[in-house]
Protein backbone atom coordinates (compact mmCIF):
# COMPACT_ATOMS: atom_id res chain seq x y z
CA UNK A 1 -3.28 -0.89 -40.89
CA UNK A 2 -2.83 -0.64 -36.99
CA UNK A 3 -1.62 -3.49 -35.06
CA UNK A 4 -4.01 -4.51 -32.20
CA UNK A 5 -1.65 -5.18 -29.15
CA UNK A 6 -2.55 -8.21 -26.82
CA UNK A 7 -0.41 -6.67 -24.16
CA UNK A 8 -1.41 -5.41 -20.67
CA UNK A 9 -0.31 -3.43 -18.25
CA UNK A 10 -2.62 -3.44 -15.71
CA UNK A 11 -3.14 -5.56 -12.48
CA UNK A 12 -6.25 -5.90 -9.64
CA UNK A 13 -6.28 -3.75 -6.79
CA UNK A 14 -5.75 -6.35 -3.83
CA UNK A 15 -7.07 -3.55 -1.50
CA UNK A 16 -9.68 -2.31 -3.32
CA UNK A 17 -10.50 -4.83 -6.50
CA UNK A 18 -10.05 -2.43 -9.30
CA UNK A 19 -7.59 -2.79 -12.35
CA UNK A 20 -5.18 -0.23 -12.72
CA UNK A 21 -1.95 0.19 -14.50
CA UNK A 22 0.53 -1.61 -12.91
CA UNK A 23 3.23 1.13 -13.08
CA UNK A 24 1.22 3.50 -11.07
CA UNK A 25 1.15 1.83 -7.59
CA UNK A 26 2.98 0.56 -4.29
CA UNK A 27 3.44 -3.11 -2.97
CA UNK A 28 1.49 -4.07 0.29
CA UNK A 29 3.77 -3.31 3.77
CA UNK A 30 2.96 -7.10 4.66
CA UNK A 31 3.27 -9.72 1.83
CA UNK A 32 3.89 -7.14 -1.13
CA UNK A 33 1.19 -7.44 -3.65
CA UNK A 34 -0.10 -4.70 -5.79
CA UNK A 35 -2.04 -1.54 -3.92
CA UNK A 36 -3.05 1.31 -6.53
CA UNK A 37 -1.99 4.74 -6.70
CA UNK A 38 -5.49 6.05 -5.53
CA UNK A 39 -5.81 3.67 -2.76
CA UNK A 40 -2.41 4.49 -1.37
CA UNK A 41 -3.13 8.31 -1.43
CA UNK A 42 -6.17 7.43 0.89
CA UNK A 43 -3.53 5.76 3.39
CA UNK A 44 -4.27 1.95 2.56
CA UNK A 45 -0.68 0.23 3.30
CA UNK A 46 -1.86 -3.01 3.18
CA UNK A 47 -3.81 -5.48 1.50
CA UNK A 48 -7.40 -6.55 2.29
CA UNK A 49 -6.26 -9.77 3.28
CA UNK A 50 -3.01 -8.63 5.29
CA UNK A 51 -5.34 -5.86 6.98
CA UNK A 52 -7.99 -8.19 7.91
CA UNK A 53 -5.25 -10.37 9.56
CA UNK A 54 -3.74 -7.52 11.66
CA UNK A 55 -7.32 -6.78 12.41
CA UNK A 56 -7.85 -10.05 13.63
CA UNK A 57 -4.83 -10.22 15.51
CA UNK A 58 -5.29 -7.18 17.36
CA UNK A 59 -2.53 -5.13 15.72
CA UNK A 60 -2.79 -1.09 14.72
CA UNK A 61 -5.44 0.64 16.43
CA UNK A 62 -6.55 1.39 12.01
CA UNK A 63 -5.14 -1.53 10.23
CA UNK A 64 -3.90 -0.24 6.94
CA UNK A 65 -3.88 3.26 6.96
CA UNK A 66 -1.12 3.48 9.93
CA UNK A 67 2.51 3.07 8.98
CA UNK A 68 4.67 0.67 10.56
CA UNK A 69 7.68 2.87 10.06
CA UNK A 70 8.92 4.35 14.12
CA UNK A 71 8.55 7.86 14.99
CA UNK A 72 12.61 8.95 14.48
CA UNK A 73 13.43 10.32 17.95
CA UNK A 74 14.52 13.94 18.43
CA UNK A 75 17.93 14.75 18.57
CA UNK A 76 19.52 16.59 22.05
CA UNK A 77 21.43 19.61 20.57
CA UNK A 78 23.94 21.28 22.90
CA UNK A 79 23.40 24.96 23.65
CA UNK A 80 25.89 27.74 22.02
């Protein structure tokens, strides 16, 4: 006999709504909920909910595919 396991390891999407395992994604930039692997690989950093309110606020030019990370700035090297 096989045991039937009630256990799962899946969660929702909050970018795009769809269940996926909950191992294989990335927390929102913003507030930290779940984003899936395959949403993430498109470039969605944030939530639908966090995005709209960056949106809304007149943040990033593309709210949720831009990272909020700064451009590291060059370093002067001294000539030999």
């Amino acid at each position: 006999m096989t045991k039937v396991l009630r256990e799962r390891d899946s969660m929702t999407c909050r970018a795009c709504g769809n269940e996926e395992r909950a191992s294989e994604g990335y927390p929102c930039a913003d507030c930290g909920t779940f984003i899936c692997l395959p949403c993430n690989l498109r470039g969605v950093l944030r939530c639908r909910s966090c995005a709209e309110r960056l949106e809304k606020s007149g943040g990033e030019k593309a709210a949720g595919v831009e990272s909020t990370v700064p451009t590291p700035t060059p370093v002067a090297r001294p000539e030999s």
